[in-house]
Protein backbone atom coordinates (compact mmCIF):
# COMPACT_ATOMS: atom_id res chain seq x y z
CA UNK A 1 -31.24 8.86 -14.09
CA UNK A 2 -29.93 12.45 -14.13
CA UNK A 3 -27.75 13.90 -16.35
CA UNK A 4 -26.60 16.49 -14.50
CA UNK A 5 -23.30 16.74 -12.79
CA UNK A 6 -21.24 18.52 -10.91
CA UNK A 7 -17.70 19.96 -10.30
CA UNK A 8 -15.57 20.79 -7.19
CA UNK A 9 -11.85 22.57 -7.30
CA UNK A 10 -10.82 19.53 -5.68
CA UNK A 11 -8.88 17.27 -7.09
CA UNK A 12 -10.17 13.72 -7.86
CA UNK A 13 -8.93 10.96 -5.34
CA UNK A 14 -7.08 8.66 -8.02
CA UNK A 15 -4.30 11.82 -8.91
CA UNK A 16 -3.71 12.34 -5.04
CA UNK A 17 -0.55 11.34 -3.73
CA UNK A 18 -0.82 8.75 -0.60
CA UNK A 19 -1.15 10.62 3.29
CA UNK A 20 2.64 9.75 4.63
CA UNK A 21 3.27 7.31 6.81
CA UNK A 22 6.34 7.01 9.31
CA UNK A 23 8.51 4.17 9.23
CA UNK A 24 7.06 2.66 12.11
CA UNK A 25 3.62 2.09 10.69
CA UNK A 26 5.32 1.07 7.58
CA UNK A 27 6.61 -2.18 9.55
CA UNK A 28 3.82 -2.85 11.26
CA UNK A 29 1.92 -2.97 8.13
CA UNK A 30 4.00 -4.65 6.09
CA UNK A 31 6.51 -6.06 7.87
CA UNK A 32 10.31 -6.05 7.74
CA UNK A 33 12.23 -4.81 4.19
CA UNK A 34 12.63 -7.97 1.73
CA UNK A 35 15.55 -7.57 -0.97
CA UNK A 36 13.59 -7.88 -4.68
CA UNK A 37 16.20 -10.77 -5.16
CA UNK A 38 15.39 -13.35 -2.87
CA UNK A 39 14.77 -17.07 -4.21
CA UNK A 40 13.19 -17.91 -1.76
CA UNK A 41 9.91 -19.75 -1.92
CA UNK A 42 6.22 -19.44 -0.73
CA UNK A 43 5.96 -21.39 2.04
CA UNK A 44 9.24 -19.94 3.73
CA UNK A 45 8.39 -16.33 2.58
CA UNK A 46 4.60 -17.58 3.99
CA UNK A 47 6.15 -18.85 7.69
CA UNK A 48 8.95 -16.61 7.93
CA UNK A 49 5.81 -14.00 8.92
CA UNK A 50 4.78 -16.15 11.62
CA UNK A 51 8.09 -17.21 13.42
């Protein structure tokens, strides 16, 4: 094992804020906008993705 290390002017990966993404990949990754108060279960929140 080697102890030595080394150091870049870059900042590391875990401070860097996220590339942007448009709106458009934003749905198509994740789907439509859900409201954080929605009772609604599981399944439905499961099959409402599908149908």
């Amino acid at each position: 094992m080697s102890s030595y290390g080394y150091r870049t002017s870059r900042p590391h990966e875990s401070i860097l804020p996220r590339p942007h993404r448009d709106a458009s990949q934003r749905y198509l990754a994740y789907g439509p906008i859900q409201p954080m108060d929605s009772d609604r279960g599981f399944l439905s929140r499961l099959f409402d993705r599908f149908f």
